[in-house]
C-alpha atoms as a PDB file:
ATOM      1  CA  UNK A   1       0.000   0.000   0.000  1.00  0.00           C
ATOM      2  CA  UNK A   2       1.494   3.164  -0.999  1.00  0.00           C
ATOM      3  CA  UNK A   3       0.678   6.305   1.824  1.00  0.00           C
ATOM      4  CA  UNK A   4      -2.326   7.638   0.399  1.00  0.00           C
ATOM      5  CA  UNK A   5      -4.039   4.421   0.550  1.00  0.00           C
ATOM      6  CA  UNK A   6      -2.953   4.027   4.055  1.00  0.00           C
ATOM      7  CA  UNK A   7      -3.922   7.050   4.930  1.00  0.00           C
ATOM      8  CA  UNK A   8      -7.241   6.536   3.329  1.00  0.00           C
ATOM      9  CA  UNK A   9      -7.770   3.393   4.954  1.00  0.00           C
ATOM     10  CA  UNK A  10      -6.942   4.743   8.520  1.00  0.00           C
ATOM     11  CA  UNK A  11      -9.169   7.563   7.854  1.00  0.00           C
ATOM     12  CA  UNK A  12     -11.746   5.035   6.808  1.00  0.00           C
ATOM     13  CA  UNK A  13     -11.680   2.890   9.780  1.00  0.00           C
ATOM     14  CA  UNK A  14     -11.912   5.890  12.098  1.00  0.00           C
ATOM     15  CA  UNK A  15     -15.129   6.699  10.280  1.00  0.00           C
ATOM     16  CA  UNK A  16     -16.682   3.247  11.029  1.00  0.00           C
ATOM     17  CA  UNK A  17     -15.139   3.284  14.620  1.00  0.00           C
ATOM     18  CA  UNK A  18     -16.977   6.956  15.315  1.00  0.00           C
ATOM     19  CA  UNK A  19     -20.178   5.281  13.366  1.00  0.00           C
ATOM     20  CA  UNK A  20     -20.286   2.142  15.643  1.00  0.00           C
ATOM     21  CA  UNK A  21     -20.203   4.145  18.670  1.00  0.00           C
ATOM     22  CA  UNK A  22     -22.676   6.832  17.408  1.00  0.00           C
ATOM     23  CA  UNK A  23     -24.748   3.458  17.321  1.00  0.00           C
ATOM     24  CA  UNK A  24     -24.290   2.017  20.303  1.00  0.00           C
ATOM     25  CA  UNK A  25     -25.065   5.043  22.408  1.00  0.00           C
ATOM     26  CA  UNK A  26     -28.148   5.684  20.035  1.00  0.00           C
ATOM     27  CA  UNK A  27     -29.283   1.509  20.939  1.00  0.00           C
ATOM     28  CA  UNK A  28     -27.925   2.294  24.526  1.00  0.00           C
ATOM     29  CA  UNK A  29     -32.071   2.767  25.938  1.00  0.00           C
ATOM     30  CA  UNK A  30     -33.220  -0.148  23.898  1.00  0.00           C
ATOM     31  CA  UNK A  31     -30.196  -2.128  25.291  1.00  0.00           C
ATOM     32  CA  UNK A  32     -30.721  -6.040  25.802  1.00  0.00           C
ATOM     33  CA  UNK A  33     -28.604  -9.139  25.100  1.00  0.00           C
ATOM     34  CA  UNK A  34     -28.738  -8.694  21.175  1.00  0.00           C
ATOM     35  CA  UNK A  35     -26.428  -5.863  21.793  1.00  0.00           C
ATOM     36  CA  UNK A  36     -23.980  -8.029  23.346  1.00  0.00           C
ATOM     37  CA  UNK A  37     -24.375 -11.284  21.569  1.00  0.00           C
ATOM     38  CA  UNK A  38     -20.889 -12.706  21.424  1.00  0.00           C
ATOM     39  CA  UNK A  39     -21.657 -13.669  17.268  1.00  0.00           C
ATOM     40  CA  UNK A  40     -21.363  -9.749  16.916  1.00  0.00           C
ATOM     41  CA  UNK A  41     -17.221  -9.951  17.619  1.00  0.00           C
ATOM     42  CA  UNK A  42     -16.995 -12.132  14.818  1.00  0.00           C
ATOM     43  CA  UNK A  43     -18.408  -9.688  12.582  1.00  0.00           C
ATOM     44  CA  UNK A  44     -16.390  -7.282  10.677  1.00  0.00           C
ATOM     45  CA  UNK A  45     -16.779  -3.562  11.947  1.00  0.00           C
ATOM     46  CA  UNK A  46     -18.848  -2.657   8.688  1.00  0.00           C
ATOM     47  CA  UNK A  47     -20.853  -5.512   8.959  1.00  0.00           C
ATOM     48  CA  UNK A  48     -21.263  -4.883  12.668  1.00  0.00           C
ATOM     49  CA  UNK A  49     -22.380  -1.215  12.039  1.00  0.00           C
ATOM     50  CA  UNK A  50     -24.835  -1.977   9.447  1.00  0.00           C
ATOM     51  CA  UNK A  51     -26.461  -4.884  11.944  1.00  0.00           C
ATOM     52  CA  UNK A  52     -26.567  -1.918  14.828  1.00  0.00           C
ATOM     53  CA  UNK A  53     -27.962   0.054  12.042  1.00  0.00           C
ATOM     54  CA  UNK A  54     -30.809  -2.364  11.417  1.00  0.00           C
ATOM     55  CA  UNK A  55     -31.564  -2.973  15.389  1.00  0.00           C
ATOM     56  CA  UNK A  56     -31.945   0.865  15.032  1.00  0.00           C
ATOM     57  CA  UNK A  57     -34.399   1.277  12.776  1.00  0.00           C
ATOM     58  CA  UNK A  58     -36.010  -1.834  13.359  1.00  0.00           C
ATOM     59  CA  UNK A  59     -36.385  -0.009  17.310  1.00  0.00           C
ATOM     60  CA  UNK A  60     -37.433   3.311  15.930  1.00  0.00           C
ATOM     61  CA  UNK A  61     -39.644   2.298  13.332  1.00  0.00           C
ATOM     62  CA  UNK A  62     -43.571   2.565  13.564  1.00  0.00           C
ATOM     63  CA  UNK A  63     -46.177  -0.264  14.224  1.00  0.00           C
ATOM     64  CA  UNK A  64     -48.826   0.089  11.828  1.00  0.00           C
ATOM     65  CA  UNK A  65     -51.201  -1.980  10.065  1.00  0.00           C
ATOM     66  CA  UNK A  66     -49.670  -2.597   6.703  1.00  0.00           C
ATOM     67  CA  UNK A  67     -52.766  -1.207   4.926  1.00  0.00           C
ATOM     68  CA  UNK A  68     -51.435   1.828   6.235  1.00  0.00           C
ATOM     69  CA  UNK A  69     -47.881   1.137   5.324  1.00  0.00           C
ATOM     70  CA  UNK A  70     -49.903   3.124   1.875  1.00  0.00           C
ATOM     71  CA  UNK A  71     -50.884   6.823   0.747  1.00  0.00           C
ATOM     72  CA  UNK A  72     -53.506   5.994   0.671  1.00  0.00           C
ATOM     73  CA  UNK A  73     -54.256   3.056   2.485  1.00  0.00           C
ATOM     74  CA  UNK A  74     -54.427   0.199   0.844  1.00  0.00           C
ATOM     75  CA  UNK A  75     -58.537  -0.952   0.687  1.00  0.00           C
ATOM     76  CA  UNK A  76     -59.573  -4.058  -1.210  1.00  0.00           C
ATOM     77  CA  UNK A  77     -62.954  -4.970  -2.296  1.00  0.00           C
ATOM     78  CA  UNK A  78     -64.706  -7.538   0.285  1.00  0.00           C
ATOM     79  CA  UNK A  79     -64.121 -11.284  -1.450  1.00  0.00           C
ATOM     80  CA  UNK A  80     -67.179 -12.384  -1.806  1.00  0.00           C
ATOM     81  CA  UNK A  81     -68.264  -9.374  -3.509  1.00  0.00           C
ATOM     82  CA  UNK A  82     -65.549 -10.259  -6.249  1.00  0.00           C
ATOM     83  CA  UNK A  83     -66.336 -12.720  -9.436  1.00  0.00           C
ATOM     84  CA  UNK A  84     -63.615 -15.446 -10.299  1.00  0.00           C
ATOM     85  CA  UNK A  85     -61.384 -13.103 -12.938  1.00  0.00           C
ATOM     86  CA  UNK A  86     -62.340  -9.907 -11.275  1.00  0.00           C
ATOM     87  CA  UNK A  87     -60.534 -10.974  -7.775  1.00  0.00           C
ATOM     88  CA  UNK A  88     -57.551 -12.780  -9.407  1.00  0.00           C
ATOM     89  CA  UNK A  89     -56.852  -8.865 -11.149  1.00  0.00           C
ATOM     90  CA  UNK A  90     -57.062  -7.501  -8.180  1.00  0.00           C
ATOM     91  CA  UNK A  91     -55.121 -10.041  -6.718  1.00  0.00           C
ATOM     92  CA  UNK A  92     -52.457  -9.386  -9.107  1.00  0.00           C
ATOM     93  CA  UNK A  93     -52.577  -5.823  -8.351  1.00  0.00           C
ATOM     94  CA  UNK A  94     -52.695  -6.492  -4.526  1.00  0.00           C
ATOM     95  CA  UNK A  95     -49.587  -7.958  -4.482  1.00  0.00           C
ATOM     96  CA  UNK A  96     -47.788  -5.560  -6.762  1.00  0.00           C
ATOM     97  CA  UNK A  97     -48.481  -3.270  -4.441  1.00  0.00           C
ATOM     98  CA  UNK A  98     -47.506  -5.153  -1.683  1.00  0.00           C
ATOM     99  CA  UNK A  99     -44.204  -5.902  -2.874  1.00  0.00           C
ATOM    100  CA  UNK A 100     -43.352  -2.186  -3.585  1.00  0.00           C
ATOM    101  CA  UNK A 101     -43.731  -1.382  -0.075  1.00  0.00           C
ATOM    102  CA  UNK A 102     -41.271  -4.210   0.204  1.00  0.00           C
ATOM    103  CA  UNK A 103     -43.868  -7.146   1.689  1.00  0.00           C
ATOM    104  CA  UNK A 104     -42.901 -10.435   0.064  1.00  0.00           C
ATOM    105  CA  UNK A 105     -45.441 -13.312  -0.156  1.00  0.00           C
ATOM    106  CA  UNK A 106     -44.068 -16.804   0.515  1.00  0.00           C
ATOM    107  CA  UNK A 107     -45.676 -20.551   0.156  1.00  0.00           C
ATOM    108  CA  UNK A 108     -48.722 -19.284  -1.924  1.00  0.00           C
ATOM    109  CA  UNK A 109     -49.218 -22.236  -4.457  1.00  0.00           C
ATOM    110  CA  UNK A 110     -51.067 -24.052  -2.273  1.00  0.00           C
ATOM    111  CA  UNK A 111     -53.717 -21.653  -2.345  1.00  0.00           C
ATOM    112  CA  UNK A 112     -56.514 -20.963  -4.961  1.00  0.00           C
ATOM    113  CA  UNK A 113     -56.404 -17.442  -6.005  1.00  0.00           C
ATOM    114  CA  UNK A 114     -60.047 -16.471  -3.848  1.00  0.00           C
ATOM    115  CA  UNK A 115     -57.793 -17.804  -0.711  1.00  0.00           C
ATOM    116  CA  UNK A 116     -54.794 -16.288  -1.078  1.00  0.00           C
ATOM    117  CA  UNK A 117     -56.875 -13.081  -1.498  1.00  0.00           C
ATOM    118  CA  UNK A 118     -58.743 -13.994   1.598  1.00  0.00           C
ATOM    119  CA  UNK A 119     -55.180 -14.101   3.041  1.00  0.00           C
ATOM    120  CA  UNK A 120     -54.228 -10.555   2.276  1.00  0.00           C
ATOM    121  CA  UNK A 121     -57.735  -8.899   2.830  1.00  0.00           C
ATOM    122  CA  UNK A 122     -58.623 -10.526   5.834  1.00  0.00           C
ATOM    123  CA  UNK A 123     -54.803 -10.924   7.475  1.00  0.00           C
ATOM    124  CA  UNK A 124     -52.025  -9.258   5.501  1.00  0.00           C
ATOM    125  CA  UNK A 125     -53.837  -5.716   5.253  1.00  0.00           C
ATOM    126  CA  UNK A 126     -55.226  -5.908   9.009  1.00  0.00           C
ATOM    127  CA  UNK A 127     -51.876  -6.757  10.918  1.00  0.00           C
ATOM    128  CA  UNK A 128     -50.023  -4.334  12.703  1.00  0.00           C
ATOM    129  CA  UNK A 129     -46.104  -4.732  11.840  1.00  0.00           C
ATOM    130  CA  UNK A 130     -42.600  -2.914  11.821  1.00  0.00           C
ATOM    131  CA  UNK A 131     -42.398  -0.644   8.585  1.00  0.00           C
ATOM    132  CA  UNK A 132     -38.739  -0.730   8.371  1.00  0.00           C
ATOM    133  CA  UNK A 133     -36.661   1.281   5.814  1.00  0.00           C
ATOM    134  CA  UNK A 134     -33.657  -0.619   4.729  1.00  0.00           C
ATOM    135  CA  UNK A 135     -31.869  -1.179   1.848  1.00  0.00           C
ATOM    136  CA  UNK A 136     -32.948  -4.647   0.792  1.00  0.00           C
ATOM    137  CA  UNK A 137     -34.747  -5.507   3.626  1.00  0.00           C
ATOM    138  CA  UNK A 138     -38.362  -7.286   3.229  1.00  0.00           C
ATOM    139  CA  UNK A 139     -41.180  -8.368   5.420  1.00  0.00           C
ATOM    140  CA  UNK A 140     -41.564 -12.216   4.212  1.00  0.00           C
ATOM    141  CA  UNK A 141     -45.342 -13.304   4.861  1.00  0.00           C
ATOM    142  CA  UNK A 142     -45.445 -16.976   5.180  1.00  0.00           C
ATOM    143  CA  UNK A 143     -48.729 -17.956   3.906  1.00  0.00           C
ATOM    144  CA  UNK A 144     -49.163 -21.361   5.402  1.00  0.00           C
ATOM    145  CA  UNK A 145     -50.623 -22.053   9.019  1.00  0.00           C
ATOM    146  CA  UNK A 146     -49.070 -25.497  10.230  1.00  0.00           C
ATOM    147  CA  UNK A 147     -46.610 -28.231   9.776  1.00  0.00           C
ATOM    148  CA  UNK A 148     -48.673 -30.256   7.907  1.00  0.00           C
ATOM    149  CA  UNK A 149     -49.317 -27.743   4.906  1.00  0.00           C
ATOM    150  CA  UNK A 150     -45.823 -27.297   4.645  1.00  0.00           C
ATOM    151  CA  UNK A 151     -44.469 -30.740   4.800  1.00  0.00           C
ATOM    152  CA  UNK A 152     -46.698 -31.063   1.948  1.00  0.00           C
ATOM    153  CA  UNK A 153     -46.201 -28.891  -0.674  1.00  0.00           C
ATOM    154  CA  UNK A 154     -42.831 -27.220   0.352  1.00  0.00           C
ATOM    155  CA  UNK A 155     -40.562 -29.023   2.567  1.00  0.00           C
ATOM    156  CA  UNK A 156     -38.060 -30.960   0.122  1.00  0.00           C
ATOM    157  CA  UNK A 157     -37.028 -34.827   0.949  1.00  0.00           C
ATOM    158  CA  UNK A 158     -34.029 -33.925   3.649  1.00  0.00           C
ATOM    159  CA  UNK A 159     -36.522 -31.326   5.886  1.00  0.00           C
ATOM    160  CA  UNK A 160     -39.049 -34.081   5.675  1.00  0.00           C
ATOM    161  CA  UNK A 161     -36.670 -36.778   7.408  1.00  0.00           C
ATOM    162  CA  UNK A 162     -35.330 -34.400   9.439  1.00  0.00           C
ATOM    163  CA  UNK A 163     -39.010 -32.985  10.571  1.00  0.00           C
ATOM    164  CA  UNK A 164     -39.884 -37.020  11.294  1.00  0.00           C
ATOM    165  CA  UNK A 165     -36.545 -37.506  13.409  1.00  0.00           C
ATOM    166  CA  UNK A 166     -37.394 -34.756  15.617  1.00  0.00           C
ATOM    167  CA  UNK A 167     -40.833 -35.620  16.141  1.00  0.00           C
ATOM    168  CA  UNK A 168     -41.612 -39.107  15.562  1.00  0.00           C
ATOM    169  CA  UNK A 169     -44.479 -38.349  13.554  1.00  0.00           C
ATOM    170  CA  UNK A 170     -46.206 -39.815  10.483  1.00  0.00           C
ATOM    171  CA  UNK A 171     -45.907 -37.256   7.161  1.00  0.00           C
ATOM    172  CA  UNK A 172     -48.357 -36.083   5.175  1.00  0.00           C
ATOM    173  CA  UNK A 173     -48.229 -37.480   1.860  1.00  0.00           C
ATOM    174  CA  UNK A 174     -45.964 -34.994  -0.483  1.00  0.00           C
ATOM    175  CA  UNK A 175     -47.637 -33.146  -3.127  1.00  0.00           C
ATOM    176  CA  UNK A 176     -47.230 -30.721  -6.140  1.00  0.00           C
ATOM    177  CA  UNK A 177     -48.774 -27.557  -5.224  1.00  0.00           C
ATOM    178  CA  UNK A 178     -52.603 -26.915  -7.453  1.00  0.00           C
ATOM    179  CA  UNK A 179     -51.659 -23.235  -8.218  1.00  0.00           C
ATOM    180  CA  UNK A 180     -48.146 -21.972  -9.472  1.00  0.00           C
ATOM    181  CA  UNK A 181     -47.194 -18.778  -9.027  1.00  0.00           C
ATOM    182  CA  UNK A 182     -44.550 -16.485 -10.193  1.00  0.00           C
ATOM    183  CA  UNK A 183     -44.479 -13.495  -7.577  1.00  0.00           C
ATOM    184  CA  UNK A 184     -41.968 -10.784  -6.996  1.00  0.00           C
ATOM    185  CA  UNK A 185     -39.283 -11.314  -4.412  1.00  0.00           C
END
């Protein structure tokens, strides 16, 4: 390294050494062992910073129910007052929208297109979460509600042995999900 690099990279360092502690005394009154978890001096001093960064905002950052996360919020029409192509448009749209203010649907092909909009009128829209601004950073909605579902559509041959080693249980039969989906995310 010739002496403007090393100079650079001194000054550098500094920077993320003032930045870390600007952190930690801004984290100091939401202070609990995630501060101090041991993994963290494993963890390069830019990767530390941008984990204190996240506790941050994820400490700061608003509850609200995601409908809200909109301007406006986000309303859908009631599902039953939806026909068959009418719902899976606005379904389409729904989840556009959804994934622009950076909420990612997950294990959906399981679902017809009238539940999965059930899902995100009825639960999605109505809960109360974190919005969290950071760079590549989504909310991942898991649309399944037990074990079972997801031993059998999504759980591949290794997670099903391992599920039935842990919990000497019979599996559900695996299937191919009814309803393929390409979403964003």
């Amino acid at each position: 390294m010739d002496t403007s690099e090393t100079s650079r990279h001194a000054i550098d360092e500094v920077d993320l050494l003032l930045a870390n502690a600007r952190l930690r005394d801004e984290l100091e009154p939401y202070r609990d062992e995630s501060i101090d978890d041991p993994s963290i001096a494993r963890m390069s001093l830019r990767t530390e910073n941008e984990y204190l960064a996240s506790m941050l905002a994820w400490e700061r950052a608003p509850a609200l129910p995601i409908a809200n996360w909109f301007a406006p919020a986000m309303e859908l029409p009631t599902p039953d007052s939806l026909d068959d192509e009418t719902l899976s448009q606005v379904l389409r749209q729904a989840i556009a929208r959804l994934y622009s203010q950076k909420v990612v649907l997950r294990f959906t092909d399981h679902l017809s297109d009238r539940e999965l909009y059930k899902i995100v009128y009825r639960d999605i829209l109505q809960c109360c979460e974190k919005k969290v601004e950071l760079p590549g950073k989504f909310l991942e909605w898991r649309c399944i509600e037990d074990n079972d579902t997801w031993l059998r559509y999504y759980a591949d041959a290794i997670e099903r042995r391992r599920f039935q080693e842990e919990h000497d249980v019979d599996l559900p039969a695996a299937e191919t999900p009814g309803y393929k989906r390409n979403l964003p995310g």
